[in-house]
Protein backbone atom coordinates (compact mmCIF):
# COMPACT_ATOMS: atom_id res chain seq x y z
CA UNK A 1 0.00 0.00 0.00
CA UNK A 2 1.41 3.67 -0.83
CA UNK A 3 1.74 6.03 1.72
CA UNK A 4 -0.34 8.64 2.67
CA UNK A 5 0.10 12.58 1.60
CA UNK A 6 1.26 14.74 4.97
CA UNK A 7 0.30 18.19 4.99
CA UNK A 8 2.92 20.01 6.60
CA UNK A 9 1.79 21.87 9.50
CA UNK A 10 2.63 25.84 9.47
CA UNK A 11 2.37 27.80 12.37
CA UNK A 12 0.26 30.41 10.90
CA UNK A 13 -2.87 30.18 13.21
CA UNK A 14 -2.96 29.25 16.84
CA UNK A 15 -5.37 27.17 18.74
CA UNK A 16 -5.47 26.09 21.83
CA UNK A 17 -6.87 22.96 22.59
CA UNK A 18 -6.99 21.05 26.30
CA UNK A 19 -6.84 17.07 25.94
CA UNK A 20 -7.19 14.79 29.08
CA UNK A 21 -4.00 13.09 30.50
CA UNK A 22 -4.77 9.84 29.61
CA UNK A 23 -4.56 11.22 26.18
CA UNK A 24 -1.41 14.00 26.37
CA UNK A 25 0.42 10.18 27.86
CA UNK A 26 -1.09 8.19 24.60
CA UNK A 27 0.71 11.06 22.88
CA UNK A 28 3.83 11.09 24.88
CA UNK A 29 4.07 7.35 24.22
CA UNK A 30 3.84 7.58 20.45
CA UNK A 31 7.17 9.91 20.37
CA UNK A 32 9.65 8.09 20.01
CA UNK A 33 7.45 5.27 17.38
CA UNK A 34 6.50 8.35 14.82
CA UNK A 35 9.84 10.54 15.72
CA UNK A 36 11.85 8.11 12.90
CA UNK A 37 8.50 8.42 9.95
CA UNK A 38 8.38 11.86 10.97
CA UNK A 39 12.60 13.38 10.60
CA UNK A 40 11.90 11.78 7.74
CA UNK A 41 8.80 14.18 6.97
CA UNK A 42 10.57 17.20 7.17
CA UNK A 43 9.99 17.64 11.23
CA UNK A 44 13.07 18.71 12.98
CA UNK A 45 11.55 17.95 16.21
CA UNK A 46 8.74 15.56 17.66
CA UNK A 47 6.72 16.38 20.70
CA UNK A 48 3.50 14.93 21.81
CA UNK A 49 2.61 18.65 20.20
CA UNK A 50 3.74 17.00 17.17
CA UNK A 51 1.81 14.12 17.89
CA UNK A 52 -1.71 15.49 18.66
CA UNK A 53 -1.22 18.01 15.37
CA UNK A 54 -0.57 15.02 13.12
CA UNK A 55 -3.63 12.91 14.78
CA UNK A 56 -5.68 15.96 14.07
CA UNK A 57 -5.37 15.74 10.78
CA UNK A 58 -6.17 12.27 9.88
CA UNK A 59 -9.26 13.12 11.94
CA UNK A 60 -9.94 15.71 9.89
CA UNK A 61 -9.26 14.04 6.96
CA UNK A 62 -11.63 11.35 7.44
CA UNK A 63 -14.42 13.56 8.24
CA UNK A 64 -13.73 15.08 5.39
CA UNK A 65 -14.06 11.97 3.48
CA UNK A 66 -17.38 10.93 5.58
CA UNK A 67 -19.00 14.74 4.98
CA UNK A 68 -18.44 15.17 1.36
């Protein structure tokens, strides 16, 4: 299977969003498994920031796909 399109992230709009600590650990824990994929991206740096911006967008992308 081919891999996905990732829209780079900019930072030209902020949001703040607050996320329960069961998930900011879920993110925590998935450093270090996306930190390789992502470097590899174009991300200099992965944080569970990083982490919760990527799973974002595949959100978005499938409701996207479900709301056409």
């Amino acid at each position: 299977m081919g891999r996905k399109k990732v829209t780079k992230i900019a930072a030209s709009e902020r949001v703040t969003l607050r996320v329960t600590p069961d998930i900011a650990k879920r993110a925590a824990a998935l450093v270090p498994k996306i930190a390789p994929d992502a470097a590899a991206q174009g991300f200099t740096r992965v944080t569970p920031s990083t982490v919760l911006k990527r799973a974002l967008l595949r959100g978005l992308d499938a409701l996207e796909a479900e709301y056409k």
